[in-house]
C-alpha atoms as a PDB file:
ATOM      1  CA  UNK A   1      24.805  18.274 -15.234  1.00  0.00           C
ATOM      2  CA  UNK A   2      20.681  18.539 -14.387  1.00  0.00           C
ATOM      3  CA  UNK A   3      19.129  15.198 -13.767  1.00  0.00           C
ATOM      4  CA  UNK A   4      16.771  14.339 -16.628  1.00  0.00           C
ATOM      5  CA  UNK A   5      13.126  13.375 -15.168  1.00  0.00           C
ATOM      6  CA  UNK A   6      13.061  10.242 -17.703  1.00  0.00           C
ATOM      7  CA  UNK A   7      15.642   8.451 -15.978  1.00  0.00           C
ATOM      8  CA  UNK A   8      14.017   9.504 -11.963  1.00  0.00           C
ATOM      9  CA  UNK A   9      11.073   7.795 -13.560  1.00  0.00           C
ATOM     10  CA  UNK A  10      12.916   4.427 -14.566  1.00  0.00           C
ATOM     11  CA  UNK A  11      14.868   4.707 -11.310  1.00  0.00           C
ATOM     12  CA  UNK A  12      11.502   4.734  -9.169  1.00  0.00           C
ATOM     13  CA  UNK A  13      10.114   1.988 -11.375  1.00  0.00           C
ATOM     14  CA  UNK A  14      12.963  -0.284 -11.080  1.00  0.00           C
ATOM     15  CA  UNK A  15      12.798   0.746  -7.157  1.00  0.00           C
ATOM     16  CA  UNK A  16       8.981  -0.604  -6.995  1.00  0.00           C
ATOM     17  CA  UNK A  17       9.585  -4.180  -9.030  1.00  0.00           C
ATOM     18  CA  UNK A  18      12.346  -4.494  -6.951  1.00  0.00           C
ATOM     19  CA  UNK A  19      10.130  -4.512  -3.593  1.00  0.00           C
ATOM     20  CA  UNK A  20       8.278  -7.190  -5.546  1.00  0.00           C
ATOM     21  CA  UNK A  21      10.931 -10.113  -5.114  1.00  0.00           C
ATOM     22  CA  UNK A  22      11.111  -9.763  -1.218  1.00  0.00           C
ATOM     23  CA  UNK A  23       7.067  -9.111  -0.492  1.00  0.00           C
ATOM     24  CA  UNK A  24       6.069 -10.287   2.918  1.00  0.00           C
ATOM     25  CA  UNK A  25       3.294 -12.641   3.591  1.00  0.00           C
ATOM     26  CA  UNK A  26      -0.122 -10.751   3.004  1.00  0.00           C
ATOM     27  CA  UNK A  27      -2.363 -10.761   6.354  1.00  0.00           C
ATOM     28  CA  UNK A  28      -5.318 -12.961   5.116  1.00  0.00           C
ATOM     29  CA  UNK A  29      -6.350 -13.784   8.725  1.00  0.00           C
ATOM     30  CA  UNK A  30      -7.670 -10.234   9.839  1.00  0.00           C
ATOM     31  CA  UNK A  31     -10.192  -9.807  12.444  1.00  0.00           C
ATOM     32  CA  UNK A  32     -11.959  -7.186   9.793  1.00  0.00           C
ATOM     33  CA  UNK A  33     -14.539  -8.578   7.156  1.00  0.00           C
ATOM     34  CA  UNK A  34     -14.934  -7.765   3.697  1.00  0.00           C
ATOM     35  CA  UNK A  35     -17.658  -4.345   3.645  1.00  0.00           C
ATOM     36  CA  UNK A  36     -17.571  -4.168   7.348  1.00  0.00           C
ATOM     37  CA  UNK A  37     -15.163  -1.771   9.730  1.00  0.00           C
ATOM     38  CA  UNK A  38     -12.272  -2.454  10.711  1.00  0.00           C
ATOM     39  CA  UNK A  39      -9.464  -1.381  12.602  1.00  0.00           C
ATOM     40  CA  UNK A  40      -5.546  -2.633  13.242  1.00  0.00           C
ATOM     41  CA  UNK A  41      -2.322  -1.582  14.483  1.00  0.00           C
ATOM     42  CA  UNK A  42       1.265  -1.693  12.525  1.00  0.00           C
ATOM     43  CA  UNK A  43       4.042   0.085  10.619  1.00  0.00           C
ATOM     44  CA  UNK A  44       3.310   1.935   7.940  1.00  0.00           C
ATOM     45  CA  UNK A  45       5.277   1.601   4.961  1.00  0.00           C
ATOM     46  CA  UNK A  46       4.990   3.668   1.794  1.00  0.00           C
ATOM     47  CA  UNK A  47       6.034   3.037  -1.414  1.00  0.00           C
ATOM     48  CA  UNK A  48       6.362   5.931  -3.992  1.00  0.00           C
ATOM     49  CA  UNK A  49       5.823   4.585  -7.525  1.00  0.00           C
ATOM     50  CA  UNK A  50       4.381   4.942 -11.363  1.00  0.00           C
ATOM     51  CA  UNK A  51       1.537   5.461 -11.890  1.00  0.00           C
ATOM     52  CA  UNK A  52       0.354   4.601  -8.556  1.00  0.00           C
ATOM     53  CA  UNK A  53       1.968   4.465  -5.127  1.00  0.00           C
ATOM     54  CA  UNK A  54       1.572   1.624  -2.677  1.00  0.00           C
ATOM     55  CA  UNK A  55       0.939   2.136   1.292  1.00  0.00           C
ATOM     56  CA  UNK A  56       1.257  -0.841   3.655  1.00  0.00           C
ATOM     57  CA  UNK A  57       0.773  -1.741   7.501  1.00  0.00           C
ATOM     58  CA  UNK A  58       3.338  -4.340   8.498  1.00  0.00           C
ATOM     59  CA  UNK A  59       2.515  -6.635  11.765  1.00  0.00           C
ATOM     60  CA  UNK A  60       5.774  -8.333  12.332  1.00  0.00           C
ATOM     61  CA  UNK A  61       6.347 -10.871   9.333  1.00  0.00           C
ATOM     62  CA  UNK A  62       3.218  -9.964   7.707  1.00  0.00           C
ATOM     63  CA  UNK A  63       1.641  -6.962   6.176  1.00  0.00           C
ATOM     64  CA  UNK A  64      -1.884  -5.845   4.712  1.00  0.00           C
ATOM     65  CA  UNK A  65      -2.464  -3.431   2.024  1.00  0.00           C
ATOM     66  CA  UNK A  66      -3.632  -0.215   2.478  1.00  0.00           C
ATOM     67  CA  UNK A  67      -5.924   2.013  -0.135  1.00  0.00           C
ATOM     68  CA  UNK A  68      -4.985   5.594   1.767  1.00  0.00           C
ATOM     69  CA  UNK A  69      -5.880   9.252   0.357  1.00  0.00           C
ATOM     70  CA  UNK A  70      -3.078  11.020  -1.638  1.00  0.00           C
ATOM     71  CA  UNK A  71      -2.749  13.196   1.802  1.00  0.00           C
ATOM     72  CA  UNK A  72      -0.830  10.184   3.242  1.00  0.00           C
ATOM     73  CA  UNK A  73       2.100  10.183   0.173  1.00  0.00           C
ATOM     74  CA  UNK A  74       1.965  14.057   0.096  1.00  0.00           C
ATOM     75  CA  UNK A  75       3.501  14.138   3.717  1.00  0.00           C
ATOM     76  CA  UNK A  76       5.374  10.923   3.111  1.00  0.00           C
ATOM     77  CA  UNK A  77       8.348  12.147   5.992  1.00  0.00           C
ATOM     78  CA  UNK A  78       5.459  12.272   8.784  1.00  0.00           C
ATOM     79  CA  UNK A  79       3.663   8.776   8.007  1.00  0.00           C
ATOM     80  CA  UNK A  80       6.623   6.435   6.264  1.00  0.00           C
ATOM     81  CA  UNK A  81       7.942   3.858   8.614  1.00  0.00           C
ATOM     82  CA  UNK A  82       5.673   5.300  11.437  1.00  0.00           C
ATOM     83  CA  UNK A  83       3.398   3.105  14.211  1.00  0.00           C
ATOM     84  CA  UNK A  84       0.200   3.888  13.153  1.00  0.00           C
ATOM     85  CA  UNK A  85      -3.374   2.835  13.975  1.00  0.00           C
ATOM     86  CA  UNK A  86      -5.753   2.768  10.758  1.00  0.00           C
ATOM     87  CA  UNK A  87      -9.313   2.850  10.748  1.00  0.00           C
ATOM     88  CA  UNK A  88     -11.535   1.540   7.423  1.00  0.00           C
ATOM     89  CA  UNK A  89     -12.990  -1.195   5.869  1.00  0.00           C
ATOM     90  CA  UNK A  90     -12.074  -4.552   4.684  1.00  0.00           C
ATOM     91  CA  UNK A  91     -12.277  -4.822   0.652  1.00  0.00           C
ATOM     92  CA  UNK A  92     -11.587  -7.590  -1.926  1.00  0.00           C
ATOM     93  CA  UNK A  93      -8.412  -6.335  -4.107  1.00  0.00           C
ATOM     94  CA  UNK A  94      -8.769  -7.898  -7.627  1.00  0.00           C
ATOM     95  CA  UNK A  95      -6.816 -10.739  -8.289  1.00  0.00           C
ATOM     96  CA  UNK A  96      -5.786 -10.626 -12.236  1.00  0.00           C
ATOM     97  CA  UNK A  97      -2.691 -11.687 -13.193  1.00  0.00           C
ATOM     98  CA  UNK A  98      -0.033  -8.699 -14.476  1.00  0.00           C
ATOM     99  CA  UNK A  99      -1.778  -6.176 -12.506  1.00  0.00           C
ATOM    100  CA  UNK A 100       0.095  -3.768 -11.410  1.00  0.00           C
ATOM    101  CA  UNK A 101      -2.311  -1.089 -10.161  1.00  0.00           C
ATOM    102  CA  UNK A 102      -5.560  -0.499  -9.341  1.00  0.00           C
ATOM    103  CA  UNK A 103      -8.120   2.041  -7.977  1.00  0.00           C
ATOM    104  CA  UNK A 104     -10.602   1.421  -5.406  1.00  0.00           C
ATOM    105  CA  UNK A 105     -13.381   3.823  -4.084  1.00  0.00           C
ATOM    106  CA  UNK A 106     -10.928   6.320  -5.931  1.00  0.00           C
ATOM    107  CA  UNK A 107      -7.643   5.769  -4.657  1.00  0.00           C
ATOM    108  CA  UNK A 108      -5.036   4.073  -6.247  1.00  0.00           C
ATOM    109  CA  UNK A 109      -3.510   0.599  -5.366  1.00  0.00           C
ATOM    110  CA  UNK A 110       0.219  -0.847  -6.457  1.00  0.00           C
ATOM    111  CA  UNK A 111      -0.106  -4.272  -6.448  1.00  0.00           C
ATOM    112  CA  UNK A 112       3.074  -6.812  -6.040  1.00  0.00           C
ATOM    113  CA  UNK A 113       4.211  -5.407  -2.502  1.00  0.00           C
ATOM    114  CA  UNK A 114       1.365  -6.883  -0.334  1.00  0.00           C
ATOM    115  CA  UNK A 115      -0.599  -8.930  -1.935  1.00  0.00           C
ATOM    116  CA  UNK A 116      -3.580 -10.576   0.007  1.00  0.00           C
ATOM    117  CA  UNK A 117      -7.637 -11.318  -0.177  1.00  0.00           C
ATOM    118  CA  UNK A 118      -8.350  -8.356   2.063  1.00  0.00           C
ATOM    119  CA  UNK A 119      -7.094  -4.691   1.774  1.00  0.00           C
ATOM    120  CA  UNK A 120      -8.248  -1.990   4.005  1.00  0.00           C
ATOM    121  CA  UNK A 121     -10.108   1.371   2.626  1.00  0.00           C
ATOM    122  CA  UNK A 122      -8.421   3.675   5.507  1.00  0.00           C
ATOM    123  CA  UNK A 123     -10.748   6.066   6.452  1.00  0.00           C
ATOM    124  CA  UNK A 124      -8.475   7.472   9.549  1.00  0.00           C
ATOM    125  CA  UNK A 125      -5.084   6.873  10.839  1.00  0.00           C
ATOM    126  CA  UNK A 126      -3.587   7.747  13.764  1.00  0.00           C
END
């Protein structure tokens, strides 16, 4: 029997919320400023969702968001769950209640996975 693409799409939604209960603590202590470089070192996680997917550099307990280009998702097997060091700069993600997406400079943003009061606009990872 062929898999019907309705219920991949409720299966990778109900994957998303469900990262949303166990978020880790958002990194709100970074040694990069809001509009200024930056640069940090972690494990990158990715998150493949609708309508936007969510990237995220985990240092230990902790984690920062990440607004990466769609290059990162499209070779998901050769960046997901790899140590990576990201260059960018520090931005302000919106804090409205019920968001669950948003785009910066762009690129799109989940929300509910890392949630802090700086994200990073990766310009280069390595």
């Amino acid at each position: 029997m062929p898999i019907q693409p309705l219920p991949l799409v409720a299966l990778a939604l109900t994957l998303l919320c469900g990262c949303t209960t166990s978020k880790r603590p958002a990194l709100d202590h970074l040694a990069c400023a809001v509009g200024l470089d930056c640069s940090t070192s972690g494990k990158l996680t990715l998150y493949r969702g609708v309508p936007a997917n969510a990237a995220v550099l985990e240092q230990g307990a902790n984690c920062i968001a990440l607004a990466v280009d769609e290059s990162v998702f499209s070779n998901f097997n050769v960046w997901n769950k790899r140590t990576v060091h990201v260059y960018g700069v520090g931005f302000v993600p919106p804090d409205i209640s019920g968001l669950m997406w948003y785009e910066f400079r762009g690129r799109k943003v989940s929300t509910g996975v890392c949630d802090g009061s700086v994200a990073i606009y990766v310009d280069h990872i390595e």
